[in-house]
N, C-alpha and C. Protein backbone atom coordinates (compact mmCIF):
# COMPACT_ATOMS: atom_id res chain seq x y z
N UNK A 1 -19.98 12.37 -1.05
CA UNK A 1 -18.94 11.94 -1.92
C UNK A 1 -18.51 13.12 -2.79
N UNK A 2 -17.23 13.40 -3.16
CA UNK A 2 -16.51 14.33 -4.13
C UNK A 2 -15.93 13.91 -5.02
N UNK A 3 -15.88 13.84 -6.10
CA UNK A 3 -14.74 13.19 -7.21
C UNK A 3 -13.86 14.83 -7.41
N UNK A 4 -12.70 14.61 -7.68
CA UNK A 4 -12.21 15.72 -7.94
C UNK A 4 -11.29 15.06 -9.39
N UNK A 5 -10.49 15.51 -10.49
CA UNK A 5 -9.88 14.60 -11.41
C UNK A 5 -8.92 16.39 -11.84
N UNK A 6 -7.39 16.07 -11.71
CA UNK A 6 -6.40 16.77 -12.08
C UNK A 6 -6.01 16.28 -13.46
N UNK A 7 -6.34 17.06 -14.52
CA UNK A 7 -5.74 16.37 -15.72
C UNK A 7 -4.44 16.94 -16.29
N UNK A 8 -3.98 17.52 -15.74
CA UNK A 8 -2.70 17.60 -15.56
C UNK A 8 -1.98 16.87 -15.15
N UNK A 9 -2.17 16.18 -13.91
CA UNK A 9 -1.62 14.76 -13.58
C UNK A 9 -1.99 13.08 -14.10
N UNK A 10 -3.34 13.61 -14.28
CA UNK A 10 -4.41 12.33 -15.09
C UNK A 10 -4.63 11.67 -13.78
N UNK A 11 -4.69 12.49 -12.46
CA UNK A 11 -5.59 11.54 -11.44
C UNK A 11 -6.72 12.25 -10.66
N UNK A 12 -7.33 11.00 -10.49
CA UNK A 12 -8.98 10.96 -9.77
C UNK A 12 -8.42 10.92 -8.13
N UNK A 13 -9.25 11.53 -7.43
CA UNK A 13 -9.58 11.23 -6.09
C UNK A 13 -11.50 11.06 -5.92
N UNK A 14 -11.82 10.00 -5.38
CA UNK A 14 -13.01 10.26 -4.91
C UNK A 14 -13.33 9.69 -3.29
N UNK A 15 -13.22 10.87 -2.69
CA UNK A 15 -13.08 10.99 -1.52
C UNK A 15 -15.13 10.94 -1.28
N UNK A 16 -14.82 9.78 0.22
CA UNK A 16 -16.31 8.85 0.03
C UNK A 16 -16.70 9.92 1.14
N UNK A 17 -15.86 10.49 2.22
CA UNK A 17 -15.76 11.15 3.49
C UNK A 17 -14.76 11.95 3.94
N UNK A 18 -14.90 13.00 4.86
CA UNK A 18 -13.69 13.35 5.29
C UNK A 18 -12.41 12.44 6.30
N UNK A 19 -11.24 12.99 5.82
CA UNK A 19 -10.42 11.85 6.15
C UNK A 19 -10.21 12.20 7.97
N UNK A 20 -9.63 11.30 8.52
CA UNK A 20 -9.71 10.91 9.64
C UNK A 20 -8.24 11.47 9.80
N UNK A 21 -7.55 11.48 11.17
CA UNK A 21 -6.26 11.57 11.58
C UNK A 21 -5.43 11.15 10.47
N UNK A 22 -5.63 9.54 10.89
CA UNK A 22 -4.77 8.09 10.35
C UNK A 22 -5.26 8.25 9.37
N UNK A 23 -4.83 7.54 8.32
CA UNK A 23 -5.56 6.44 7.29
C UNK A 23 -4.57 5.60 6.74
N UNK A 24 -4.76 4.40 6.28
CA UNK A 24 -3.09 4.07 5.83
C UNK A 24 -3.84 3.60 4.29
N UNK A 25 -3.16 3.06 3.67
CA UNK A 25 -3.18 3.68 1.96
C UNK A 25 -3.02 2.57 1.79
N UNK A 26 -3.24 1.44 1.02
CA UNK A 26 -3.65 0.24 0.56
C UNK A 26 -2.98 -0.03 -1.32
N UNK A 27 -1.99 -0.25 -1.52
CA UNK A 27 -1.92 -0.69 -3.00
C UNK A 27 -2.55 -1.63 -3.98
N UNK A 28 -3.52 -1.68 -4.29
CA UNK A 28 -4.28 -3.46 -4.67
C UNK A 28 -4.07 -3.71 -6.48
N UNK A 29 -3.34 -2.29 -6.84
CA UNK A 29 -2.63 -1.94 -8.14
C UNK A 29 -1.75 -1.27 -8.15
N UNK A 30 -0.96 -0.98 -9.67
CA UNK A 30 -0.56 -0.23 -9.63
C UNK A 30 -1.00 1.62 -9.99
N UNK A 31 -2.42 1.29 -10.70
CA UNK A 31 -3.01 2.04 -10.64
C UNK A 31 -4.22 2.57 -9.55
N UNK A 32 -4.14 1.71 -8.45
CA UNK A 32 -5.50 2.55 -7.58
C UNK A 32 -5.10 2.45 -6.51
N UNK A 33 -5.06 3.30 -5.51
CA UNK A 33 -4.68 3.37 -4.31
C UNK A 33 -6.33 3.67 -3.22
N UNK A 34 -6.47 3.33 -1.96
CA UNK A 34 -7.56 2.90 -1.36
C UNK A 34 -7.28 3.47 0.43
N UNK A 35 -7.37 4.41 0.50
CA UNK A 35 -7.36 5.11 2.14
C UNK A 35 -8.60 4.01 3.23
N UNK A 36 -8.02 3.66 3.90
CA UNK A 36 -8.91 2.62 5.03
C UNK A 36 -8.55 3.41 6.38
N UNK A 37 -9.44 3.58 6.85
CA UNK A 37 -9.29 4.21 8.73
C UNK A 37 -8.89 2.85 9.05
N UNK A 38 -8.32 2.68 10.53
CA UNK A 38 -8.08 1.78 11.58
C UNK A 38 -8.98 0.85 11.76
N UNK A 39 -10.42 1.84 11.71
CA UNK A 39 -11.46 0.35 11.89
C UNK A 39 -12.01 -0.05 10.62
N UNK A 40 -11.10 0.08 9.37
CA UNK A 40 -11.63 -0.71 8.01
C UNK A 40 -12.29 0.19 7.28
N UNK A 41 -13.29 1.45 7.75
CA UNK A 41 -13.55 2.23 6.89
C UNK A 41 -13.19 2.75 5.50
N UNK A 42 -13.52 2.62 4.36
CA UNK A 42 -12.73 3.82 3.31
C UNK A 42 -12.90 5.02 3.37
N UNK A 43 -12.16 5.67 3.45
CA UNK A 43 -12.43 7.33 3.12
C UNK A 43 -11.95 7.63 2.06
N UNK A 44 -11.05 7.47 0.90
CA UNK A 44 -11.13 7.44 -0.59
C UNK A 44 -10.17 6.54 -1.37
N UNK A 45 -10.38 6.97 -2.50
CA UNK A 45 -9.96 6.34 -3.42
C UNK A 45 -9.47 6.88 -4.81
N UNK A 46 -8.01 7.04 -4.71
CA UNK A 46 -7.21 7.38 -5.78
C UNK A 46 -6.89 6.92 -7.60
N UNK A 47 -7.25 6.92 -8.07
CA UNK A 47 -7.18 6.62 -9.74
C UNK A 47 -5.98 7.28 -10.30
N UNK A 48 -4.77 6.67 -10.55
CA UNK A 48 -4.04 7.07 -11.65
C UNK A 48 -4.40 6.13 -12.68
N UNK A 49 -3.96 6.64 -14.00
CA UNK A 49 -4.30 6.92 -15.08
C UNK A 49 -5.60 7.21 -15.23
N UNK A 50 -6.32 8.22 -14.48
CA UNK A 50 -7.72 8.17 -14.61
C UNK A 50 -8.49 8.82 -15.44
N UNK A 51 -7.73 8.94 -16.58
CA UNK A 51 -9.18 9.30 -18.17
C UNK A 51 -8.85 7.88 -18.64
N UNK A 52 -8.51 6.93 -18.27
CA UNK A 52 -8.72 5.50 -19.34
C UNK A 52 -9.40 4.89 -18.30
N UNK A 53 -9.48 5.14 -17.07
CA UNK A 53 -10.33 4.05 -16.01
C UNK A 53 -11.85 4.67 -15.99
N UNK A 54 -12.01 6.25 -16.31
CA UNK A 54 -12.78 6.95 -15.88
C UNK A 54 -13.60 6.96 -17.09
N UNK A 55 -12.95 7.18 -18.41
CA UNK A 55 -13.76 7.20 -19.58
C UNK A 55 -13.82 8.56 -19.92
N UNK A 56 -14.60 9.28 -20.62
CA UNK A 56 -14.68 10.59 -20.96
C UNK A 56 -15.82 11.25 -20.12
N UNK A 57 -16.91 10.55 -19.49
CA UNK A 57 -17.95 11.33 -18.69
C UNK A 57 -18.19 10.76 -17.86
N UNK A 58 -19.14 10.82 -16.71
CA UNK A 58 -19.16 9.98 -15.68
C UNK A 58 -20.75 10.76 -15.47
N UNK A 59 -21.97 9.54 -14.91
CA UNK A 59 -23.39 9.56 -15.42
C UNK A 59 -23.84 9.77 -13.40
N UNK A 60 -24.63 10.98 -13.35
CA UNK A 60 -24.66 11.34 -11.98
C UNK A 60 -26.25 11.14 -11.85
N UNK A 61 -26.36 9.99 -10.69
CA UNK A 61 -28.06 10.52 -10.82
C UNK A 61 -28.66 10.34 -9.09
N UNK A 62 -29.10 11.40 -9.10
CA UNK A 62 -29.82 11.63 -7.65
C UNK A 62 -30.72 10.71 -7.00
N UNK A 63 -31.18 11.32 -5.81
CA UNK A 63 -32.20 10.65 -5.04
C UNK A 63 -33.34 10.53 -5.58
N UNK A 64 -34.21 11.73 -6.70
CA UNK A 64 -34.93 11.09 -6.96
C UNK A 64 -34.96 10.46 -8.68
N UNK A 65 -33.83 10.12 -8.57
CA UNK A 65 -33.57 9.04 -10.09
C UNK A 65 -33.17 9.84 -11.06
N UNK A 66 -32.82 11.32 -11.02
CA UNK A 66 -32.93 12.01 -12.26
C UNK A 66 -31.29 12.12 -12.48
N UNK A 67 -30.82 11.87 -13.87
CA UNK A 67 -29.23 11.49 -14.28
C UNK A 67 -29.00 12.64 -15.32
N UNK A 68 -27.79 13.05 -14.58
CA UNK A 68 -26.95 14.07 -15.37
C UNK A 68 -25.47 13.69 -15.79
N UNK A 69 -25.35 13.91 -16.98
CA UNK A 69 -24.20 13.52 -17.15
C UNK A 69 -22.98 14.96 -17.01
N UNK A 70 -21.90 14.53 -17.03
CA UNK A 70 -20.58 15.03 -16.78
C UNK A 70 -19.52 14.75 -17.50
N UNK A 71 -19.20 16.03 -18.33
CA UNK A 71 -18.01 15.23 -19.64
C UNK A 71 -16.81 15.81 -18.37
N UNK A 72 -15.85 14.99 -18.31
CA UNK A 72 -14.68 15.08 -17.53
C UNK A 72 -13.63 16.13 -18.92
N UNK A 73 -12.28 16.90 -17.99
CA UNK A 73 -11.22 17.75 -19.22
C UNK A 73 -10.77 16.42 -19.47
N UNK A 74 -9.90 16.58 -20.88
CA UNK A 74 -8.90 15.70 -21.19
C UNK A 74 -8.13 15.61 -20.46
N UNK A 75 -6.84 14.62 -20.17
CA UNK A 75 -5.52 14.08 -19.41
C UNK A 75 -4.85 15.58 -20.60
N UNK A 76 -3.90 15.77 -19.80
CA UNK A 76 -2.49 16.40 -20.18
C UNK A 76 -1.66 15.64 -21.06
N UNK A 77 -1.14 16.06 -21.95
CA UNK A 77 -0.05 14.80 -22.56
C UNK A 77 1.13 14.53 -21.84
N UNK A 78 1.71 15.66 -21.16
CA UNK A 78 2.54 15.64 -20.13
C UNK A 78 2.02 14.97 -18.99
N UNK A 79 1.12 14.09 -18.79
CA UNK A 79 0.56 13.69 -17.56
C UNK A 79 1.01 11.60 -17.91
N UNK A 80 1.37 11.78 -19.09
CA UNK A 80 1.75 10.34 -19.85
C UNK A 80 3.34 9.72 -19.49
């Protein structure tokens, strides 16, 4: 998994896998968009407005249980 977050734009991608040929793109908001392969798979998942969905850090913790946190940049004001 990769999170990547442009705060210049104020969006998240967290891409679960690499993407496939196809994927077709799923609206289930107006803020989140959802890449599905042909056979239902996700391969990611888009966040706009993503410092208010995302919060200011995001809490990472490994295989063997140990958690690091991650302060994310601010959004752009131009990203509003």
């Amino acid at each position: 998994m990769k999170l990547t977050f442009d705060p210049k734009y104020n969006i998240a991608y967290i891409a679960l896998r690499e993407n496939p040929e196809q994927v077709e793109t799923i609206h289930p908001s107006d803020e989140l968009k959802v890449d599905i392969a042909a056979e239902g798979t996700v391969y990611g998942i888009e966040l706009l407005n993503a410092a208010a969905q995302l919060g200011q850090s995001l809490v990472i913790r490994d295989a063997a249980g140990r958690e690091s946190e991650i302060q994310l940049p601010t959004a752009s004001p131009l990203a509003a």
